[in-house]
Protein backbone atom coordinates (compact mmCIF):
# COMPACT_ATOMS: atom_id res chain seq x y z
CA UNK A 1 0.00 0.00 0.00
CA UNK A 2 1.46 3.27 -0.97
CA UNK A 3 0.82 6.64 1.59
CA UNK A 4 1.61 10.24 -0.61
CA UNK A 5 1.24 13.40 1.35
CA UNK A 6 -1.67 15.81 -0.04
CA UNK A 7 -2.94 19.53 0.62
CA UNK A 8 -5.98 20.71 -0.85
CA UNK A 9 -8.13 23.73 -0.60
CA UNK A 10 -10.84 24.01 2.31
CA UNK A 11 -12.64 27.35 2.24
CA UNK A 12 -9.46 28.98 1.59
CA UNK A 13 -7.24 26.95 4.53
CA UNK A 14 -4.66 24.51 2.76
CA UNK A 15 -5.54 20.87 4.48
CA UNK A 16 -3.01 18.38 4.71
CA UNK A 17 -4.15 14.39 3.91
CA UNK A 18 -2.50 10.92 3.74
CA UNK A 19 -3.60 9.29 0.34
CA UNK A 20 -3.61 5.73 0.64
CA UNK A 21 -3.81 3.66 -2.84
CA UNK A 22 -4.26 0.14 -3.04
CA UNK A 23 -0.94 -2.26 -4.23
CA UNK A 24 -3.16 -4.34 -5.91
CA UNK A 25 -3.68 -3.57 -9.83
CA UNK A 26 -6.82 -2.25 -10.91
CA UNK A 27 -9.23 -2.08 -13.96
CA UNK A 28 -9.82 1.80 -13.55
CA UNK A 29 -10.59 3.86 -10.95
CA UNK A 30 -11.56 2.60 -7.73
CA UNK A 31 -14.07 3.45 -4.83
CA UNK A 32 -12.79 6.07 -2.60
CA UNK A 33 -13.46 6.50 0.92
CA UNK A 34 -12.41 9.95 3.08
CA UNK A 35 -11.83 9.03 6.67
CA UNK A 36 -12.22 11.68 9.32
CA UNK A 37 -10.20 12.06 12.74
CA UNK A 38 -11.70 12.39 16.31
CA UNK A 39 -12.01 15.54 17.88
CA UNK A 40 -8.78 15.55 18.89
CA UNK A 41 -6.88 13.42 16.58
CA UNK A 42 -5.20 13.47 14.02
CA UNK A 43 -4.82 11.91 10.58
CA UNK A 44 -1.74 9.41 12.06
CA UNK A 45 -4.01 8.18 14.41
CA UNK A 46 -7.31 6.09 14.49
CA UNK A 47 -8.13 7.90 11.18
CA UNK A 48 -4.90 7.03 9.21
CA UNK A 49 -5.54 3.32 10.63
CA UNK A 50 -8.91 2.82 9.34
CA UNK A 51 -7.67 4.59 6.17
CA UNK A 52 -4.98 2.64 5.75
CA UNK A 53 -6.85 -1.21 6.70
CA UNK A 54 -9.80 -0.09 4.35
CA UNK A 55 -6.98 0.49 1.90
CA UNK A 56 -5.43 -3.01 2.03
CA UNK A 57 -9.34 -3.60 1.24
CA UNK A 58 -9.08 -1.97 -2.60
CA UNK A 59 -9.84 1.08 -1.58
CA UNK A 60 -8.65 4.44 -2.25
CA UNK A 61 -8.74 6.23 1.02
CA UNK A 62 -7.97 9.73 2.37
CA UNK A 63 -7.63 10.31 5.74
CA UNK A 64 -7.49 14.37 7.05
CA UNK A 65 -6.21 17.01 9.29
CA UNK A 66 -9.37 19.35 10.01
CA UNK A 67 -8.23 22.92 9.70
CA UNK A 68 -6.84 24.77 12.43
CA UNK A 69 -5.48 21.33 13.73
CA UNK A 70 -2.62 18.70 12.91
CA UNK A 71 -0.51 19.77 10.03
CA UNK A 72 -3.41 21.66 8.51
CA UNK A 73 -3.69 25.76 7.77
CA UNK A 74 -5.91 27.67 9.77
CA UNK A 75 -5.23 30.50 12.70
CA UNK A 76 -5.74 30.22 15.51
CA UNK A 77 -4.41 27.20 16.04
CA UNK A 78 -6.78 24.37 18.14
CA UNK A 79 -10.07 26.43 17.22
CA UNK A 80 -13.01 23.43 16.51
CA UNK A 81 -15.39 24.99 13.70
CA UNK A 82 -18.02 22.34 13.44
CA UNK A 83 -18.92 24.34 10.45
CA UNK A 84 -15.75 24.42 9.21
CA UNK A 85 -15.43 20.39 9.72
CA UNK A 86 -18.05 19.96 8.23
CA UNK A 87 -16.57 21.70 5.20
CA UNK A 88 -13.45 20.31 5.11
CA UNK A 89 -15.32 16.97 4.41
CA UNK A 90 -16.50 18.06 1.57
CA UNK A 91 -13.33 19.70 0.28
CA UNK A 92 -11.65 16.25 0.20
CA UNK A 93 -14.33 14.58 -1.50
CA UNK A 94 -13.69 17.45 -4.00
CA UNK A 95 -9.97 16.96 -3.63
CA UNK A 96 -11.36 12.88 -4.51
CA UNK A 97 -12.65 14.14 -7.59
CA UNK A 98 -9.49 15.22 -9.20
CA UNK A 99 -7.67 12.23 -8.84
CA UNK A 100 -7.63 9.51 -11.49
CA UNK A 101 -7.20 6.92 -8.90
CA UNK A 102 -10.46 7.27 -7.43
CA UNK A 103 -13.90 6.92 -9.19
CA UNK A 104 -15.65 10.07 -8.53
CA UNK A 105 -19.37 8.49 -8.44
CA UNK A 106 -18.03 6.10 -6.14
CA UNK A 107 -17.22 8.00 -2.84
CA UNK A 108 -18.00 7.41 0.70
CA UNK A 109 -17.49 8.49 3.81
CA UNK A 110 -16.11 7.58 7.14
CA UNK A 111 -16.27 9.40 10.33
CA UNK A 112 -14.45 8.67 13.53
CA UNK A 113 -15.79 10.15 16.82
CA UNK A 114 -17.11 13.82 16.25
CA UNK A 115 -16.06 13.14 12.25
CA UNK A 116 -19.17 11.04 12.81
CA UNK A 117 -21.62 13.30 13.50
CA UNK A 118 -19.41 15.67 11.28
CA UNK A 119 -19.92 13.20 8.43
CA UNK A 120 -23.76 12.81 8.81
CA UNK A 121 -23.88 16.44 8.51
CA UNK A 122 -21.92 16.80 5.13
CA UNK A 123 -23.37 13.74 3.52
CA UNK A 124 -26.75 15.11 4.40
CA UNK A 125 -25.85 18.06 2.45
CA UNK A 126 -23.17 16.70 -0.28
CA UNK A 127 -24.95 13.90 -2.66
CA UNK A 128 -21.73 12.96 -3.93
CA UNK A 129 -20.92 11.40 -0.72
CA UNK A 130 -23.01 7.80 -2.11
CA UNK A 131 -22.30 5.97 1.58
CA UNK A 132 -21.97 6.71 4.81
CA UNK A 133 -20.13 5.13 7.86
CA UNK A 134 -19.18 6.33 11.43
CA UNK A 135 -17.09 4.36 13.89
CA UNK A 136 -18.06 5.41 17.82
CA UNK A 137 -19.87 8.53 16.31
CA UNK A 138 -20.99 11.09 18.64
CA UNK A 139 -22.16 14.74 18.20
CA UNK A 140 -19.65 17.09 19.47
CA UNK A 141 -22.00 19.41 20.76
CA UNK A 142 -24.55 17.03 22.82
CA UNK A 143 -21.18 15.79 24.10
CA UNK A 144 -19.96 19.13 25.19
CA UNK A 145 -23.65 20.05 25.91
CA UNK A 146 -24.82 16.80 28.27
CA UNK A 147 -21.44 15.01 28.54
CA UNK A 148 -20.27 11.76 26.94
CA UNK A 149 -23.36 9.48 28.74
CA UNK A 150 -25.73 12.60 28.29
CA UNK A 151 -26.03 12.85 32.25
CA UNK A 152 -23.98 16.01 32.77
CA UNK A 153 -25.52 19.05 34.93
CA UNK A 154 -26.62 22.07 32.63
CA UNK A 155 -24.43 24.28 34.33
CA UNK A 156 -21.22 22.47 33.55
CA UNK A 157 -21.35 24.15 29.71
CA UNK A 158 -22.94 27.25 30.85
CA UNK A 159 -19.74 27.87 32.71
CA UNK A 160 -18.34 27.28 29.43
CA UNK A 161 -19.97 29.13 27.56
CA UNK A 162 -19.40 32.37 30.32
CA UNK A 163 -15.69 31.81 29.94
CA UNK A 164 -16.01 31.43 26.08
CA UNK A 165 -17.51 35.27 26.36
CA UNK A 166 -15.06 36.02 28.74
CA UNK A 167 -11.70 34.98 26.09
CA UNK A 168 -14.09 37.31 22.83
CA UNK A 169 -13.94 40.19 25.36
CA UNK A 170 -10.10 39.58 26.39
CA UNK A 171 -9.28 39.33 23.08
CA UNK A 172 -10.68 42.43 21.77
CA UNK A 173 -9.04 44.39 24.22
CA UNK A 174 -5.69 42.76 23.12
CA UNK A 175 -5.65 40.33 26.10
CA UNK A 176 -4.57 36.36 25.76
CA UNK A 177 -7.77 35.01 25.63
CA UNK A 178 -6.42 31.63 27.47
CA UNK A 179 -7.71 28.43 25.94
CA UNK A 180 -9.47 25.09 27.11
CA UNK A 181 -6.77 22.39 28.08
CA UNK A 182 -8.85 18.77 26.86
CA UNK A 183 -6.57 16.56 29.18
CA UNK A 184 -5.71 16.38 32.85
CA UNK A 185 -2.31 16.19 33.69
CA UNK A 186 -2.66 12.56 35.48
CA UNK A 187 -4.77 9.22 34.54
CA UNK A 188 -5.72 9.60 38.22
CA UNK A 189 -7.39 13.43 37.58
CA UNK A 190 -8.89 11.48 34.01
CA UNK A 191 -11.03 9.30 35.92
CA UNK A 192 -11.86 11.68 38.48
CA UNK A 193 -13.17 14.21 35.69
CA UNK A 194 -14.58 11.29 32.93
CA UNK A 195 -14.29 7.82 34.76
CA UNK A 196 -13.25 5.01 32.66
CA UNK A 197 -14.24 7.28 29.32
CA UNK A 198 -11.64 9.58 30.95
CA UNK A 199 -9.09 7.07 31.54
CA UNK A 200 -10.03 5.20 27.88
CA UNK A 201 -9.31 8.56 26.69
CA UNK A 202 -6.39 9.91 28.55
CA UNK A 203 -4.57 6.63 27.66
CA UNK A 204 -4.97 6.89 23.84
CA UNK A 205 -4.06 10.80 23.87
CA UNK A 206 -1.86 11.43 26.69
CA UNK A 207 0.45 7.89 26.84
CA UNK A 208 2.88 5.98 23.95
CA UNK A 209 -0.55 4.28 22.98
CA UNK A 210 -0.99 6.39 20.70
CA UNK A 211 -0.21 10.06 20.96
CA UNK A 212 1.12 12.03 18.66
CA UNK A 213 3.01 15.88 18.86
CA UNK A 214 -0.13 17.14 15.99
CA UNK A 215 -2.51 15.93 17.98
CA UNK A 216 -4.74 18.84 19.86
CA UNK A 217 -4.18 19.76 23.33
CA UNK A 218 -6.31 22.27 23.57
CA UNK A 219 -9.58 24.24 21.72
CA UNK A 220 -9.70 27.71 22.02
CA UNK A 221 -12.55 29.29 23.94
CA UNK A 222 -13.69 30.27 20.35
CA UNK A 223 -14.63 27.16 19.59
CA UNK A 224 -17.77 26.51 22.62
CA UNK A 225 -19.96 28.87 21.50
CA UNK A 226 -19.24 27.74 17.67
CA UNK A 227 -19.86 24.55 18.96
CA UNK A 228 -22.71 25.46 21.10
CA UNK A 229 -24.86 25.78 17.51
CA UNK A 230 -24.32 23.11 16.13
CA UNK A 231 -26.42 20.04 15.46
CA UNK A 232 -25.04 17.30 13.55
CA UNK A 233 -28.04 15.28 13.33
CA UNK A 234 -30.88 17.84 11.65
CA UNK A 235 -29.30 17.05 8.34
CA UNK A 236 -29.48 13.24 8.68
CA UNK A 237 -33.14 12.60 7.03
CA UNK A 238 -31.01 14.71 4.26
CA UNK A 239 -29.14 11.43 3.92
CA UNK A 240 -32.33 9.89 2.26
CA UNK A 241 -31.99 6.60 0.47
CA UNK A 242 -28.17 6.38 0.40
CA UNK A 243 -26.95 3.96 3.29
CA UNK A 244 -25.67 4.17 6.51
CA UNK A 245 -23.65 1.76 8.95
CA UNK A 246 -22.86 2.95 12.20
CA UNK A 247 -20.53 0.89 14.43
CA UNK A 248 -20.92 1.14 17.77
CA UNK A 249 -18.97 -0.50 21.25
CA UNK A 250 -21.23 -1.95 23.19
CA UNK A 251 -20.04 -0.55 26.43
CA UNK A 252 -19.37 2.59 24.80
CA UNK A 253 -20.83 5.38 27.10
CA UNK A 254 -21.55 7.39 23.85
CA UNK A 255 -23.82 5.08 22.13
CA UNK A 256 -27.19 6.89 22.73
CA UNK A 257 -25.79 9.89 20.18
CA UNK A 258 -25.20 7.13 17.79
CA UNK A 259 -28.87 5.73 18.48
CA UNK A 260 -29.84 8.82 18.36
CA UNK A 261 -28.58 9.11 15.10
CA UNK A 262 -30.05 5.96 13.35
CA UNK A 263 -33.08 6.51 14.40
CA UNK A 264 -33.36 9.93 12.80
CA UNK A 265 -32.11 8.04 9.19
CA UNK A 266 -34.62 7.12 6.72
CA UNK A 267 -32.88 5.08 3.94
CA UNK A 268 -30.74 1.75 4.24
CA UNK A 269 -29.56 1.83 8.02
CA UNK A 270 -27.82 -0.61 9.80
CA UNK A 271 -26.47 -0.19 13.39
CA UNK A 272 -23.29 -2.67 14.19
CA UNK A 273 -22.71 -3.42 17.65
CA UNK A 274 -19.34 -4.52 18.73
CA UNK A 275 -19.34 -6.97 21.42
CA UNK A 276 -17.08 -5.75 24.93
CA UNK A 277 -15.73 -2.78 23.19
CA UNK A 278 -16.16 0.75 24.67
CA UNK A 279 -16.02 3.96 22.66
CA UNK A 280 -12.19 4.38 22.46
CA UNK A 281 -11.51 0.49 22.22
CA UNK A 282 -12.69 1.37 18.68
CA UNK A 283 -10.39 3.48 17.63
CA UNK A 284 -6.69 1.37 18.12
CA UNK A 285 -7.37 -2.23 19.69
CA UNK A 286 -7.23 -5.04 16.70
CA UNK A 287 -9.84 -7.19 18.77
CA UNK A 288 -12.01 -4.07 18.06
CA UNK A 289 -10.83 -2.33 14.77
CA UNK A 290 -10.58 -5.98 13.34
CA UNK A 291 -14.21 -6.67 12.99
CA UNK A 292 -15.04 -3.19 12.40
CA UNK A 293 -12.98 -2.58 9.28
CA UNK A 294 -14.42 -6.10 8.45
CA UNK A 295 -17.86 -4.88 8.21
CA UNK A 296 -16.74 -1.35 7.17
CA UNK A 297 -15.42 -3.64 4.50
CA UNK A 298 -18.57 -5.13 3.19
CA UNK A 299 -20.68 -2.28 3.29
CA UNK A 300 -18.51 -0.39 1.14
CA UNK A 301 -17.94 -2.81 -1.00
CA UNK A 302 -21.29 -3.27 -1.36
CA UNK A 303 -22.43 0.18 -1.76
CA UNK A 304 -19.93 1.77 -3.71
CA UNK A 305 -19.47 -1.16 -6.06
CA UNK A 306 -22.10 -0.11 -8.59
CA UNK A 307 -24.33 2.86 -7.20
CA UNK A 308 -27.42 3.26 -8.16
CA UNK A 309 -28.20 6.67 -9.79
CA UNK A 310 -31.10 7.78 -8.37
CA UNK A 311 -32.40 11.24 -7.36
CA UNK A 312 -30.90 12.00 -4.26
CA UNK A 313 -28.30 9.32 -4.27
């Protein structure tokens, strides 16, 4: 499997990608797939895995850097734009497009995390995006909003959203406007603040797991009430009769957002429950990612193997 290192246009900020192309020889072009990072990844991690198994697969894949983030453009850095996410997932199918490797009625999408709430919401709105999938997806604003298990006290974000207020107003009076730091400093102060979704996610971000130097350590202020907006499950009837497979941990925490989520889809749905895995399990153990790129596997290959042109698809 070959790996080349792309930039493309997003809105005017230059993304960076990981192209992954198949060794195997090939007819003509082949279904493409653009893989989308967690909220605080980046394309080396869970994305560029997926990317690069689905790859192996036939696939042409292309896994991202969101803007702002990673080795993307985009000042300041660590701002999350939903809107802007959103965006960039449309610029790479775009980027997709222009490359004779990939067959550009044969694209689909995968989203990781909040790129799979991020990837309902452009595929709802992009019908050259012909199949959907999300691994673990949640919505990164019910999860900022009510907390990873939707249990979390109102006033947890409106305390968030006074000190996102507070960093505008420091800012315009040429203050630092601070930012939000996403990880405690200990697995001990993880658990405390998250419990084992802490811990899950402290040890994939903040230990030789898997971190990485691009990956975020903080979102500016900027981005709460950006993300505050933001729904990434209105457009999701949008998605009409293309299809949609959303794996899921079963002990993941965050499931209900990806319940949620299928049951707001109207077309070809199919939720995929993986058994003893919990939200983060997804995105690096090969117990986990092994029968999830498995059946990531057959619904692309499925679905993008000879789409059916109809309106809306």
């Amino acid at each position: 499997m070959a790996k080349i290192d792309v930039t493309f246009d997003s809105a005017g900020i230059t993304l960076a990608g990981h192209l992954h192309l198949p060794d195997t020889p090939a007819d003509g072009p082949r279904p493409a797939i653009v893989v989308g990072h967690p909220g605080t990844g980046v394309k080396e991690q869970a994305a560029g895995l997926y990317a690069g198994k689905l790859a192996e697969q036939g696939f042409v894949t292309l896994a991202i850097d969101a803007a702002y983030q990673g080795e993307s453009g985009g000042e300041p850095r660590g701002l999350e734009d939903p809107a802007h996410r959103v965006e960039d997932l449309k610029a790479a199918v775009s980027f997709l497009t222009t490359r004779s490797e990939a067959d550009p009625d044969r694209i689909g999408a995968l989203g990781i995390c909040a790129s799979g709430g991020y990837v309902l919401a452009a595929a709802g709105s992009d019908h050259r995006i012909k199949a959907v999938g999300t691994v673990s997806a949640v919505d990164i604003a019910r999860q900022f909003r009510l907390g990873a298990d939707g249990t979390q006290d109102p006033a947890v974000f409106d305390g968030m959203l006074d000190a996102a207020a507070a960093a505008r107003t420091a800012q315009a009076r040429g203050e630092d406007p601070q930012n939000l730091t996403l990880f405690p400093e200990t697995v001990e102060q993880a658990r405390a603040l998250g419990g084992q979704h802490g811990v899950d996610g402290f040890e994939y971000y903040r230990t030789p797991r898997a971190q990485h130097p691009g990956s975020a350590q903080f979102f500016t202020w900027a981005s709460i009430d950006r993300i505050a907006i933001f729904d990434a499950f209105v457009a999701v009837p949008l998605i009409g009769q293309r299809p949609l497979l959303m794996v899921v941990g079963d002990r993941a925490v965050t499931s209900w957002m990806s319940v949620e989520a299928f049951q707001r889809a109207i077309g070809p749905k199919e939720i995929h429950w993986i058994e003893g895995a919990s939200h983060v399990d997804l995105y690096d153990k090969p117990e986990y990612v092994g029968p999830a790129v498995e059946k990531l596997t057959e619904f692309y290959g499925k679905n993008l193997a000879d789409v059916e042109r109809l309106p809306g698809s």
